[in-house]
C-alpha atoms as a PDB file:
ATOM      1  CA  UNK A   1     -81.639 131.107  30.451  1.00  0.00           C
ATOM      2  CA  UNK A   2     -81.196 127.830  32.403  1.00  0.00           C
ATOM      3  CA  UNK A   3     -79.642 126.070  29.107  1.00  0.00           C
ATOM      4  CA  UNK A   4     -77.392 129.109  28.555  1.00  0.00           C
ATOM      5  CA  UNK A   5     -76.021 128.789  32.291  1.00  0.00           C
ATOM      6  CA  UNK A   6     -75.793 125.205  31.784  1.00  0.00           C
ATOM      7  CA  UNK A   7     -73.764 126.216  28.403  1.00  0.00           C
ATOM      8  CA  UNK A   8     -71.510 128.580  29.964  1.00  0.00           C
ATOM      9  CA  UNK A   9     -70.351 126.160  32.272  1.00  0.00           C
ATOM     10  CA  UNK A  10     -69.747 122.798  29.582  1.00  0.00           C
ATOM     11  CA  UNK A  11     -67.859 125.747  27.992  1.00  0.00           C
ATOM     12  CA  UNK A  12     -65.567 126.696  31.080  1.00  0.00           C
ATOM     13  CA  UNK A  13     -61.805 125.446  30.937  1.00  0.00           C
ATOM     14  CA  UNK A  14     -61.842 124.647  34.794  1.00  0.00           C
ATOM     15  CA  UNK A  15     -65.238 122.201  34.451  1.00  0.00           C
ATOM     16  CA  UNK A  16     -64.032 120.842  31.249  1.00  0.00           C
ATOM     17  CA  UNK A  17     -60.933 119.580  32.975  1.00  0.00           C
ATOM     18  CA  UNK A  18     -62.761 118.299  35.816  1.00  0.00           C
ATOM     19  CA  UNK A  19     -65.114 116.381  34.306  1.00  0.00           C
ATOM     20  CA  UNK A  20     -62.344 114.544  31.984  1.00  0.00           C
ATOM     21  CA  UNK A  21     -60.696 114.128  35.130  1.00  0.00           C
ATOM     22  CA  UNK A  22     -63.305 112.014  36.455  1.00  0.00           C
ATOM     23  CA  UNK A  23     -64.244 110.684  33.336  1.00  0.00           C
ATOM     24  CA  UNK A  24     -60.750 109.325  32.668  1.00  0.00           C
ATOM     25  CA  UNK A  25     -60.407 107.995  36.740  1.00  0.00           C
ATOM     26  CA  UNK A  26     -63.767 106.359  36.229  1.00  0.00           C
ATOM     27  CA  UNK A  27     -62.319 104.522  32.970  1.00  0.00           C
ATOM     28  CA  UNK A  28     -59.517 103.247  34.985  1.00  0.00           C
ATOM     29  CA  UNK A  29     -61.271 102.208  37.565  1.00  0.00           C
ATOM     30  CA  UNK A  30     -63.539 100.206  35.065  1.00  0.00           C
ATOM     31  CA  UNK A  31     -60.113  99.165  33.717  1.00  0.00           C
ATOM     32  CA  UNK A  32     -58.817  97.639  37.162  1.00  0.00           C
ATOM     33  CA  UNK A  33     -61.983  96.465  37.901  1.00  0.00           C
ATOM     34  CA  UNK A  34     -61.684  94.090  34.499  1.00  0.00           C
ATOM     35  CA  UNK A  35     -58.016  93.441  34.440  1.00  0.00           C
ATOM     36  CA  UNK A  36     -56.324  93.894  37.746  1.00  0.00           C
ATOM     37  CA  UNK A  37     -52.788  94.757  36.427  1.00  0.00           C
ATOM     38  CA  UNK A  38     -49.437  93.590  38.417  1.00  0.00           C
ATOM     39  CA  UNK A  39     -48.271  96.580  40.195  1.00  0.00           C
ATOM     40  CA  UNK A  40     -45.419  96.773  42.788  1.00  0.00           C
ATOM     41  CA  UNK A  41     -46.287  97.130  46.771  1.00  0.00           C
ATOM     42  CA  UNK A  42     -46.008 100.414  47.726  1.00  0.00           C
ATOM     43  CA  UNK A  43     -43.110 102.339  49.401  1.00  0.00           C
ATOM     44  CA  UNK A  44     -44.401 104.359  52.991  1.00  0.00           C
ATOM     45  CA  UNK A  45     -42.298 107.413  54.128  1.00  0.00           C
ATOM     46  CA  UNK A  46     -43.335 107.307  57.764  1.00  0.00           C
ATOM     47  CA  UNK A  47     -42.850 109.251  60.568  1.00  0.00           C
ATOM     48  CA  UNK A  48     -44.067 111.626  63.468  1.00  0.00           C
ATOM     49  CA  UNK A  49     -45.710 114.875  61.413  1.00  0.00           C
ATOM     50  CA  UNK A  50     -42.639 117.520  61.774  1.00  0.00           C
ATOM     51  CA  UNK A  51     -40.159 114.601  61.762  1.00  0.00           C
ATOM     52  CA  UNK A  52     -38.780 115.376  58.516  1.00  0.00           C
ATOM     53  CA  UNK A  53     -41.251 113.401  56.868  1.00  0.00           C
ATOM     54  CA  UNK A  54     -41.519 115.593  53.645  1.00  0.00           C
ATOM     55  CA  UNK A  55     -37.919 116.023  52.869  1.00  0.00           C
ATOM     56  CA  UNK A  56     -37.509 112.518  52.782  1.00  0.00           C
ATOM     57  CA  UNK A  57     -40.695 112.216  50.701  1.00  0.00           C
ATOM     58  CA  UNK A  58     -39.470 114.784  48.202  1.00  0.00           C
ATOM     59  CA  UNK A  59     -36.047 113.486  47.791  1.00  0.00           C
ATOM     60  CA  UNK A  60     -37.343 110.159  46.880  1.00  0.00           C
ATOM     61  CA  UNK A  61     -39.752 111.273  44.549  1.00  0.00           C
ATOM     62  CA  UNK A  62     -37.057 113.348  42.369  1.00  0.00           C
ATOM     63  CA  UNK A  63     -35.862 110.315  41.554  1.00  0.00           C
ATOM     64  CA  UNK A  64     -38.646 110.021  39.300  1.00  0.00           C
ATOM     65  CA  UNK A  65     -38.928 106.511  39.462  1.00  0.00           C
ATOM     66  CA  UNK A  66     -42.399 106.827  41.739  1.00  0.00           C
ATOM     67  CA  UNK A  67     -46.010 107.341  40.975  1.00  0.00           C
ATOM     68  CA  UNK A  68     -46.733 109.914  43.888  1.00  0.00           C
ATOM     69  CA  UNK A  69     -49.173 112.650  44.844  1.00  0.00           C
ATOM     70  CA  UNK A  70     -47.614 115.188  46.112  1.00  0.00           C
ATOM     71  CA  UNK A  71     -49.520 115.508  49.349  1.00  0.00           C
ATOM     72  CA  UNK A  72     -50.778 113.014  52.201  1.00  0.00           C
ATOM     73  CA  UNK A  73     -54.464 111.156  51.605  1.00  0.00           C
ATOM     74  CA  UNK A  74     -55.481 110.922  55.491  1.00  0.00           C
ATOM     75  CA  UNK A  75     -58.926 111.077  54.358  1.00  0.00           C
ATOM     76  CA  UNK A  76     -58.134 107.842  52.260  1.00  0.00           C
ATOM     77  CA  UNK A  77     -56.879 105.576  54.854  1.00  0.00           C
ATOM     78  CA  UNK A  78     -59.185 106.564  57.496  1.00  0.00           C
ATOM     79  CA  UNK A  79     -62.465 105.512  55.259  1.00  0.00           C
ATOM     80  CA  UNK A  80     -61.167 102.548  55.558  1.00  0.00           C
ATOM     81  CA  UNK A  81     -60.333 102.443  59.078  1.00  0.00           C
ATOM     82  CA  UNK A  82     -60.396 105.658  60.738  1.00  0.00           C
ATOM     83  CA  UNK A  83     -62.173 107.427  63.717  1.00  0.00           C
ATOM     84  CA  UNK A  84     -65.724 107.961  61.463  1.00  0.00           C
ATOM     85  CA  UNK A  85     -65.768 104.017  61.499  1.00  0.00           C
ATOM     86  CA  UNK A  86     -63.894 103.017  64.137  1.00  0.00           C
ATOM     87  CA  UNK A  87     -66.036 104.827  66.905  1.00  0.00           C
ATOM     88  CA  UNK A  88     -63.410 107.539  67.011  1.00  0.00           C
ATOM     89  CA  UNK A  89     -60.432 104.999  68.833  1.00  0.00           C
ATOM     90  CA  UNK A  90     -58.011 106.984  66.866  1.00  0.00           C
ATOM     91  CA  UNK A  91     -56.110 106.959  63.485  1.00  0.00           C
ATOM     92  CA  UNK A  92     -54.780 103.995  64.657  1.00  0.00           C
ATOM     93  CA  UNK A  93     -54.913 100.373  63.066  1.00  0.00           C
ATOM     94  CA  UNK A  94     -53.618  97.083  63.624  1.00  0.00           C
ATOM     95  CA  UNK A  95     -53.223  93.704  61.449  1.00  0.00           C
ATOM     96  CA  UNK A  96     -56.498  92.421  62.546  1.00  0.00           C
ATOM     97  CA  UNK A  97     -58.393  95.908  60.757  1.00  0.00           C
ATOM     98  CA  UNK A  98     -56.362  94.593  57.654  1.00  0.00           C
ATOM     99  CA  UNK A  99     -58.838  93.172  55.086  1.00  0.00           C
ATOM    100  CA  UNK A 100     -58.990  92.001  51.418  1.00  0.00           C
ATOM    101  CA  UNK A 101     -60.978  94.822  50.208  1.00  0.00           C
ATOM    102  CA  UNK A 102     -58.663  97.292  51.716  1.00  0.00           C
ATOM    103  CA  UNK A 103     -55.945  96.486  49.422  1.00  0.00           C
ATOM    104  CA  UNK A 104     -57.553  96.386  46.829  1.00  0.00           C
ATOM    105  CA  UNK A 105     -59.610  99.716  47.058  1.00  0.00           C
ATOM    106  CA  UNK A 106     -56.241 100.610  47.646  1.00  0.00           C
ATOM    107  CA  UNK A 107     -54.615  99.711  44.944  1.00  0.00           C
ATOM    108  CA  UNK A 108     -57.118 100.964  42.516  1.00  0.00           C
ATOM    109  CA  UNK A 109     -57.210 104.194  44.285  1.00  0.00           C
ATOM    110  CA  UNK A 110     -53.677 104.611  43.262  1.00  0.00           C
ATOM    111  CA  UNK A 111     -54.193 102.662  39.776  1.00  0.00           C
ATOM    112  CA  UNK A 112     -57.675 105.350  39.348  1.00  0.00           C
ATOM    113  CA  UNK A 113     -55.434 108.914  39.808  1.00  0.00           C
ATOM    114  CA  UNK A 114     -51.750 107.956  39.307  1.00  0.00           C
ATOM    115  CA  UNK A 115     -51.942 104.991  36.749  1.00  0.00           C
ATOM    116  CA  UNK A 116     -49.606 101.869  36.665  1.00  0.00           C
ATOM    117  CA  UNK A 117     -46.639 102.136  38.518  1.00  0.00           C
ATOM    118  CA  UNK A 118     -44.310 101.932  41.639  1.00  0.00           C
ATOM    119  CA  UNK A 119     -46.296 104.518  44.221  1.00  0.00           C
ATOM    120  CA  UNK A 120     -44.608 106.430  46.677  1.00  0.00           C
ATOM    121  CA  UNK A 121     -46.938 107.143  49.692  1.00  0.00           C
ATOM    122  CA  UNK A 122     -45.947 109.705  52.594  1.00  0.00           C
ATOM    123  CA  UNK A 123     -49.320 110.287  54.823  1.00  0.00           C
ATOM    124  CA  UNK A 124     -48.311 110.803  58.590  1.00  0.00           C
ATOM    125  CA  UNK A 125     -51.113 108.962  60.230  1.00  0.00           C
ATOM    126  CA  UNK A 126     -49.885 105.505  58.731  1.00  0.00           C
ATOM    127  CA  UNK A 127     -46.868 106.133  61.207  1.00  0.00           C
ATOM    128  CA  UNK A 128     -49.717 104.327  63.688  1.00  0.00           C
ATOM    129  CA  UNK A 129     -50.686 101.807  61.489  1.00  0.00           C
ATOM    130  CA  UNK A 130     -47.715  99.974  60.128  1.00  0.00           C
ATOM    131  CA  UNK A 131     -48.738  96.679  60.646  1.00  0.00           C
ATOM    132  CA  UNK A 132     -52.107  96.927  59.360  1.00  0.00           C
ATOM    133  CA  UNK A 133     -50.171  98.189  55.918  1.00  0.00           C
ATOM    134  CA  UNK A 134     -47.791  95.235  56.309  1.00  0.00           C
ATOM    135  CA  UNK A 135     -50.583  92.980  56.418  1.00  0.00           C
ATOM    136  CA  UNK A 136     -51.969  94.096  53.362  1.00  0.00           C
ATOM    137  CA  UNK A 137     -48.783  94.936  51.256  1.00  0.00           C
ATOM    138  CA  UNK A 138     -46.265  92.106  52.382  1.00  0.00           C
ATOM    139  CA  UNK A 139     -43.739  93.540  50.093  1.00  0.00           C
ATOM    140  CA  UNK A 140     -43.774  97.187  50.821  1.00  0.00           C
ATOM    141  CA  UNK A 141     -40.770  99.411  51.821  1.00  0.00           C
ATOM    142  CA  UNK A 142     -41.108 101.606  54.858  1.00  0.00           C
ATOM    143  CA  UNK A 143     -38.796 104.560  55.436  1.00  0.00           C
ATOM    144  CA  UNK A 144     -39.164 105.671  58.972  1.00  0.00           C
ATOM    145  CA  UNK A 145     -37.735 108.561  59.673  1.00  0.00           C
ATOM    146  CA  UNK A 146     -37.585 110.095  63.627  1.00  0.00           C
ATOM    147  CA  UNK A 147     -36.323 113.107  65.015  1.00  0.00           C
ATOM    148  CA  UNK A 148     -34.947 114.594  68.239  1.00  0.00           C
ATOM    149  CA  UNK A 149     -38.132 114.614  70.312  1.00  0.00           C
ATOM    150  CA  UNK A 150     -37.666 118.186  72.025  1.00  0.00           C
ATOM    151  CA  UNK A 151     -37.069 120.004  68.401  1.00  0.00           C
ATOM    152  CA  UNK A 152     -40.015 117.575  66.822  1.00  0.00           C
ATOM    153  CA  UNK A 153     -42.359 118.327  69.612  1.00  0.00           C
ATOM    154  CA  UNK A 154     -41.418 122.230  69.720  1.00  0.00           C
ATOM    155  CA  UNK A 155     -41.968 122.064  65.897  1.00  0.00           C
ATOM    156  CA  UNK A 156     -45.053 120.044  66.363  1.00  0.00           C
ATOM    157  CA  UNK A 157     -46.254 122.913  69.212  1.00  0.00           C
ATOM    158  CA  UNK A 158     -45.612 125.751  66.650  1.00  0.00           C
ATOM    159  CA  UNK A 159     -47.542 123.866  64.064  1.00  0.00           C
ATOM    160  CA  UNK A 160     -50.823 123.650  66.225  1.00  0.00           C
ATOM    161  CA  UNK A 161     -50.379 127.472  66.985  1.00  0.00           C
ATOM    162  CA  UNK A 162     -49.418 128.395  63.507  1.00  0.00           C
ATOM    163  CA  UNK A 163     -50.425 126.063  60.802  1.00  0.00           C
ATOM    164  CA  UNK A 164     -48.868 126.318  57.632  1.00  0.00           C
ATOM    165  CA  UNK A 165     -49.313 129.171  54.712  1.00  0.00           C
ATOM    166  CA  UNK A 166     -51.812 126.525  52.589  1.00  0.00           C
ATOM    167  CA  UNK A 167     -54.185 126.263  55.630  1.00  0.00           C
ATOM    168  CA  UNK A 168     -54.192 124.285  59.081  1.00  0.00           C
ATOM    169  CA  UNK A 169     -53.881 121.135  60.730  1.00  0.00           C
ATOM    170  CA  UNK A 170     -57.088 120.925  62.656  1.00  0.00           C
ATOM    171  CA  UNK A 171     -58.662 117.832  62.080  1.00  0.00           C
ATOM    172  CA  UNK A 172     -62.637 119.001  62.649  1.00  0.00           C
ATOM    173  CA  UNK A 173     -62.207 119.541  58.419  1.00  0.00           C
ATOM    174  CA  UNK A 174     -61.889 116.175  58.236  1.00  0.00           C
ATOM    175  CA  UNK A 175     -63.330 114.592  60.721  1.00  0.00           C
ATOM    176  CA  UNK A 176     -66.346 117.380  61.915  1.00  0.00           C
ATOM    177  CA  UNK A 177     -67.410 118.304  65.260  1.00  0.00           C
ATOM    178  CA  UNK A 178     -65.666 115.854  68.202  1.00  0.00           C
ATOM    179  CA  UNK A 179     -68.227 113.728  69.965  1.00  0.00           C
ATOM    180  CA  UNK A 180     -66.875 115.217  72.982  1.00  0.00           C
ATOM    181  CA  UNK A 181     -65.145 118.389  74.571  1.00  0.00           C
ATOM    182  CA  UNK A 182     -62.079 119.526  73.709  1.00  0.00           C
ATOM    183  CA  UNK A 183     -60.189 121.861  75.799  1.00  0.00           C
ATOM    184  CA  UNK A 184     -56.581 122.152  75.203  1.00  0.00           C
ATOM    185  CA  UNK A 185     -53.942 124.205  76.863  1.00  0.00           C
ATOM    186  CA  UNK A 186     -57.022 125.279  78.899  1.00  0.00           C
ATOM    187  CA  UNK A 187     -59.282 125.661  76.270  1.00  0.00           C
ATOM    188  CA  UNK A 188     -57.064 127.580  73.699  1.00  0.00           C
ATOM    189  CA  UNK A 189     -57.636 124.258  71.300  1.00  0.00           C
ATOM    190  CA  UNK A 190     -61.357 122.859  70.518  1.00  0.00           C
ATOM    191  CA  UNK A 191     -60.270 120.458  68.080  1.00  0.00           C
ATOM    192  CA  UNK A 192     -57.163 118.459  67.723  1.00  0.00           C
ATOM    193  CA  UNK A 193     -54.139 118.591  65.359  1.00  0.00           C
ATOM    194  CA  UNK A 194     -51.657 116.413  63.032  1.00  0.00           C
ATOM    195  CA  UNK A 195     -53.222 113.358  64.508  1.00  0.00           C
ATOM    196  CA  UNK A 196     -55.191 111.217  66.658  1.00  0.00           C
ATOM    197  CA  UNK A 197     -52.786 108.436  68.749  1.00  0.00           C
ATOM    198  CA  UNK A 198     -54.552 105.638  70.679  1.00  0.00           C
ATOM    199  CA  UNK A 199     -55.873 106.880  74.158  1.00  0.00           C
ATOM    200  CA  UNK A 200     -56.005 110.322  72.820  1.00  0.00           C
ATOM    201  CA  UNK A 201     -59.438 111.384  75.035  1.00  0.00           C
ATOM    202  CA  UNK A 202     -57.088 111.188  78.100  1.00  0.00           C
ATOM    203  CA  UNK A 203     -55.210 114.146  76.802  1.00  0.00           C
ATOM    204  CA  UNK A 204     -58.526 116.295  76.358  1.00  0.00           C
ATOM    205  CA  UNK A 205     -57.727 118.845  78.724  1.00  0.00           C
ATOM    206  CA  UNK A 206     -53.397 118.458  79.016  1.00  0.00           C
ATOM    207  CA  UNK A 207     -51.104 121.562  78.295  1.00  0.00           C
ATOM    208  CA  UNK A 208     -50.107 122.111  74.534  1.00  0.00           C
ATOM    209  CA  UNK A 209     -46.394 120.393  75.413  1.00  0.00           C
ATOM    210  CA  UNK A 210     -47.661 116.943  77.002  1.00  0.00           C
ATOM    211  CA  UNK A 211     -50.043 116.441  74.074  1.00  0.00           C
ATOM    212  CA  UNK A 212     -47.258 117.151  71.728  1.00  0.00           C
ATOM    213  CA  UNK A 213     -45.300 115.099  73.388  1.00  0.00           C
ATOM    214  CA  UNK A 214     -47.972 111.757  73.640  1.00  0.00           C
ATOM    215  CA  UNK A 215     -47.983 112.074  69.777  1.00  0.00           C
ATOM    216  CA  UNK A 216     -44.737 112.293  69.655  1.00  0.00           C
ATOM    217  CA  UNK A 217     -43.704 109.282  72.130  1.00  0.00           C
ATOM    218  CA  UNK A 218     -47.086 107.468  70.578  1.00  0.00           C
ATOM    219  CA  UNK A 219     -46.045 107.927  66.888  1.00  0.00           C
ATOM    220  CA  UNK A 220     -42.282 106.590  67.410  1.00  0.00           C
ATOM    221  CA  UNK A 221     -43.128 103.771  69.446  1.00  0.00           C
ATOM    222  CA  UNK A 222     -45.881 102.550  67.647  1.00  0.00           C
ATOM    223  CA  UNK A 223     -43.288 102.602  64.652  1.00  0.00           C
ATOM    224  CA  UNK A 224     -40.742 100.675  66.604  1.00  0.00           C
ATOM    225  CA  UNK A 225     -42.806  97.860  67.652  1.00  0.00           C
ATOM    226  CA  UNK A 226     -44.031  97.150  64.247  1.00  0.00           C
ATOM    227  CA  UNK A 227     -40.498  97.196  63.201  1.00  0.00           C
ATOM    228  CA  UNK A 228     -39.942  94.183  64.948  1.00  0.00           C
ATOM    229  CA  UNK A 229     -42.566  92.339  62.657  1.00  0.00           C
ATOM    230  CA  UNK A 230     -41.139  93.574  59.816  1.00  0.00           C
ATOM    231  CA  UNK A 231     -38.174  91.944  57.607  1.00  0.00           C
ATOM    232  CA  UNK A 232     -34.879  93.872  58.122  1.00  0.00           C
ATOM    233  CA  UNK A 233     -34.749  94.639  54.390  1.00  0.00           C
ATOM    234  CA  UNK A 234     -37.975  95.948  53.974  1.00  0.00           C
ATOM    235  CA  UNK A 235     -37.404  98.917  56.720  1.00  0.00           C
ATOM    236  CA  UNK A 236     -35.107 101.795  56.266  1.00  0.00           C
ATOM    237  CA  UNK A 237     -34.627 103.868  59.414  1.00  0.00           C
ATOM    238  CA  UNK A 238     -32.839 107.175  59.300  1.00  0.00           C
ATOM    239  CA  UNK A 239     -32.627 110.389  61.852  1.00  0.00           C
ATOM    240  CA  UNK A 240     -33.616 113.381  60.704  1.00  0.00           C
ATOM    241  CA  UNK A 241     -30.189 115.069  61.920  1.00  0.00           C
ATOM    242  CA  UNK A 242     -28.044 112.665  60.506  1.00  0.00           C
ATOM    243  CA  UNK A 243     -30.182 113.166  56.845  1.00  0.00           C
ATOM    244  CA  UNK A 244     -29.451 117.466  57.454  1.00  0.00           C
ATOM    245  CA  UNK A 245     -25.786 116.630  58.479  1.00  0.00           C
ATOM    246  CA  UNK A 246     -25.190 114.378  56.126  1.00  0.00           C
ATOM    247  CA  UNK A 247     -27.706 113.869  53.149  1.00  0.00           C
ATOM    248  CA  UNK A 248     -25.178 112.858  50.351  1.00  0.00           C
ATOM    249  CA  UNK A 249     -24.252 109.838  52.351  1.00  0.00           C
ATOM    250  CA  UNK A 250     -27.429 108.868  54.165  1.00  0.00           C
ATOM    251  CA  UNK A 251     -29.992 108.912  50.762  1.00  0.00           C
ATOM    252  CA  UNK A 252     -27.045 107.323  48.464  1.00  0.00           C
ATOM    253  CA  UNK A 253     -27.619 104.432  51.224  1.00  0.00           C
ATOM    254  CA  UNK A 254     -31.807 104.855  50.929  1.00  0.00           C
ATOM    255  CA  UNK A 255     -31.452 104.631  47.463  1.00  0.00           C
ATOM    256  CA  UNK A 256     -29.138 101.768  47.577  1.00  0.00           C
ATOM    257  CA  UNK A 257     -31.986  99.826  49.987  1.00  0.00           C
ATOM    258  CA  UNK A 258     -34.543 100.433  47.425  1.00  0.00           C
ATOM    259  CA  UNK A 259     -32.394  99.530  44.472  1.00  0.00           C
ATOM    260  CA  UNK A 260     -33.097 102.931  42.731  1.00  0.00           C
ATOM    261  CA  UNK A 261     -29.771 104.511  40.899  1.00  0.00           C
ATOM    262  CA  UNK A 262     -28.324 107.366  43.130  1.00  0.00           C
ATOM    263  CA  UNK A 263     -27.571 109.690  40.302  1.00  0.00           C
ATOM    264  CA  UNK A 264     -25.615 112.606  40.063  1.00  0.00           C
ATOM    265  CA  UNK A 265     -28.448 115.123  39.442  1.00  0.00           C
ATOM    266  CA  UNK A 266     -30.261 113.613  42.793  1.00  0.00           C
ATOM    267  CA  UNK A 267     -26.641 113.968  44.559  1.00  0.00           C
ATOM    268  CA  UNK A 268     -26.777 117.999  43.853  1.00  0.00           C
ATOM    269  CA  UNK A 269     -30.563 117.831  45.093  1.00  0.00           C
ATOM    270  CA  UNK A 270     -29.122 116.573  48.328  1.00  0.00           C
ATOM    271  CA  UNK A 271     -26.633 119.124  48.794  1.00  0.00           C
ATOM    272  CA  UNK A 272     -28.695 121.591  48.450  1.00  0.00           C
ATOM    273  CA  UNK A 273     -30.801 120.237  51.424  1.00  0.00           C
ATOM    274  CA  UNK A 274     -29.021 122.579  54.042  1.00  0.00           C
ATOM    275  CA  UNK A 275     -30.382 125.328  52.602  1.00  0.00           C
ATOM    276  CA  UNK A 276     -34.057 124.876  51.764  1.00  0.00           C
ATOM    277  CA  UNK A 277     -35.137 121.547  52.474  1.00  0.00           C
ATOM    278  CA  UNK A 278     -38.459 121.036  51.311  1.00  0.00           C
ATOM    279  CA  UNK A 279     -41.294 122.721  49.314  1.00  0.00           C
ATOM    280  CA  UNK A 280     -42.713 124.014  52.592  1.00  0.00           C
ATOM    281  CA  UNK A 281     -40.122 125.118  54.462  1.00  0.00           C
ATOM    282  CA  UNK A 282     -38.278 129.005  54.049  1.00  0.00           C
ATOM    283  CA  UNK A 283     -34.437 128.844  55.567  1.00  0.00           C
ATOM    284  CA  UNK A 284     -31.980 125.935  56.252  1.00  0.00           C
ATOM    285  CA  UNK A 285     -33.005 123.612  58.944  1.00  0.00           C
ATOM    286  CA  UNK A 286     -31.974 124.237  63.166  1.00  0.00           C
ATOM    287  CA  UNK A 287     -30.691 121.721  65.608  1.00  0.00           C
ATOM    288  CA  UNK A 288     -31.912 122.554  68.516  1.00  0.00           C
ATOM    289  CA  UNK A 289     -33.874 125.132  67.672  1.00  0.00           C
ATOM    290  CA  UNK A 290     -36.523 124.251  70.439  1.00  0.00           C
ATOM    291  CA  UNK A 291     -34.051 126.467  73.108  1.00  0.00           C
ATOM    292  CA  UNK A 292     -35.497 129.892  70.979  1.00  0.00           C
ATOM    293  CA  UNK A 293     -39.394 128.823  70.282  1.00  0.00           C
ATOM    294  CA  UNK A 294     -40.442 126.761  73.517  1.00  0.00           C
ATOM    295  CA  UNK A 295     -37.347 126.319  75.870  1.00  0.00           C
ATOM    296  CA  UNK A 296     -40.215 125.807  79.231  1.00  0.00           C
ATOM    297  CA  UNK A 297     -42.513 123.951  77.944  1.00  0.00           C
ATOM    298  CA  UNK A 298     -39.829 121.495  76.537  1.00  0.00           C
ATOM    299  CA  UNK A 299     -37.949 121.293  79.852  1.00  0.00           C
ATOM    300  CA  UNK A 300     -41.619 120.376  81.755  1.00  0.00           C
ATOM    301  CA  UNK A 301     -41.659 117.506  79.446  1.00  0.00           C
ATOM    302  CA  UNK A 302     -37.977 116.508  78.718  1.00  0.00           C
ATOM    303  CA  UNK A 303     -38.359 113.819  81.517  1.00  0.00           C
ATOM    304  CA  UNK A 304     -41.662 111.818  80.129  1.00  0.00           C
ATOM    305  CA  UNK A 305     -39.813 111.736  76.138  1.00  0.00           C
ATOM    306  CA  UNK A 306     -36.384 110.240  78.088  1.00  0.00           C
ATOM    307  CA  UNK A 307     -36.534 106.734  77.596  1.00  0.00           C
ATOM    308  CA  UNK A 308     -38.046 106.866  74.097  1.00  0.00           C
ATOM    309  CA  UNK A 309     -35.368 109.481  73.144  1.00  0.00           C
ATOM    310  CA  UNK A 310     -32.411 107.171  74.507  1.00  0.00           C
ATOM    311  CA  UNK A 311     -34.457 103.994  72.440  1.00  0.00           C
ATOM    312  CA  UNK A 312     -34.177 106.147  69.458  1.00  0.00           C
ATOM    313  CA  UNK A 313     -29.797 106.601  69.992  1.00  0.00           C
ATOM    314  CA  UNK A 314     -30.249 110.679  71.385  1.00  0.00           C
ATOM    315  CA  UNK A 315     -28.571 111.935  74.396  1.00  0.00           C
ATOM    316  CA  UNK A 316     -31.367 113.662  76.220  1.00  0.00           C
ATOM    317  CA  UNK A 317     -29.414 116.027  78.242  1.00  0.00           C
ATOM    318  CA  UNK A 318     -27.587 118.285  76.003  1.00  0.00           C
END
């Protein structure tokens, strides 16, 4: 009976693939291992989670010119440096975490499951640790990509609440139980979501908005400090309302940066942004749309996100 069950299940279409799955990553892997091809530094869409982060990944990926996932890889980076080795600090790392070894397991994580190629990367969490990726690909693009922070932190405050239709964003699947209490928006939150900033236990037991709004101020300024180490040609910067305003003209100029043709079948992709913008998202996007889902909770916060919002070129009092 035990041979038959074993039979049944070489015999199943769903195990079959699976196990020529692995069989076929673990031959590339021995194949990198051996040869080390020449691939291409990556290209990172970064940004605040809610920022606009996937448009901008999709769009670039219908190019077809990238090797890309389709969804982030937190769990990736964060073996490598992340809060289960890092004695939970946060999702945070700097040039000094940057090592050798990390590029390469890197590089033949991509090389294992995509092949050889140009990869396109969008994983939220490496909006905190830009230099550490600059340190170990010195020729990588980065497309940052910010957003007004009262709509990106009411969107951020709906996604803790909500989650999305494919599951949540609680990071206790990821990361297990916390190694200490967690009482959000008195205690309506045990775990926390998107992301873990630097300095994040302070924020333990803070209302929904002002922990929204650390990640928020944390993510954008972490990303405009590493800017500054960055070469000017290697970083693409674009606001998410300019990109829903005006996507013909701002991705013919992303494309231009990256030297990938702007064709005319990616052209009609952009014009159809204003409608359905991403794989995720139902209905054309909102400015302002924090004034319907959290117009109180923004306004108790509007005056902590003020300087970082007139850094990032938006009039805060609209």
């Amino acid at each position: 009976m035990t041979d038959l069950r074993k039979l049944r299940k070489l015999l199943d279409p769903e195990i079959r693939a699976k196990n020529w799955l692995a069989l076929r990553q673990a031959g590339r892997g021995r194949i990198w291992d051996l040869t080390r091809p020449e691939v291409p530094d990556p290209v990172f869409v970064v940004g605040c989670s809610r920022s606009g982060t996937t448009v901008t990944y999709e769009t670039l990926a219908a190019s077809n010119v990238f090797l890309s996932f389709g969804y982030e890889i937190p769990q990736f980076w964060n073996a490598l440096h992340g809060p289960l080795n890092n004695g939970w600090e946060s999702e945070a790392a700097g040039r000094e975490q940057a090592r050798p070894e990390h590029r390469n397991a890197a590089l033949r994580f991509f090389f294992q499951r995509l092949g050889k190629g140009w990869v396109l990367d969008k994983t939220c969490i490496n909006t905190l640790r830009l230099p550490y990726l600059y340190q170990l690909f010195p020729q990588a693009r980065f497309v940052f990509i910010h957003r007004d922070g009262r709509d990106n932190i009411s969107s951020m405050m709906d996604g803790w609440r909500m989650g999305r239709t494919d599951g949540g964003f609680g990071l206790s699947q990821f990361f297990g139980p916390f190694p200490e209490d967690v009482a959000i928006n008195d205690g309506e939150f045990r775990e926390w979501h998107f992301f873990l900033p630097p300095g994040w236990r302070n924020y333990n037991q803070a209302s929904l908005e002002e922990v929204c709004a650390f990640q928020w101020t944390s993510a954008n300024r972490l990303a405009l400090d590493a800017a500054r180490e960055i070469p000017a040609e290697q970083w693409i910067q674009i606001r998410y309302e300019d990109m829903v305003e005006r996507p013909v003209e701002v991705f013919r100029e992303v494309f231009g940066r990256l030297d990938i043709p702007f064709t005319a079948a990616l052209e009609a992709r952009c014009r159809e942004l204003d409608r359905r913008p991403t794989s995720i998202v139902s209905g054309p996007p909102q400015r302002s749309k924090w004034r319907q889902r959290n117009p109180e909770a923004i306004e108790r916060i509007a005056g902590h996100i003020r300087p970082l919002m007139l850094e990032l070129g938006y009039d805060p009092e609209p």
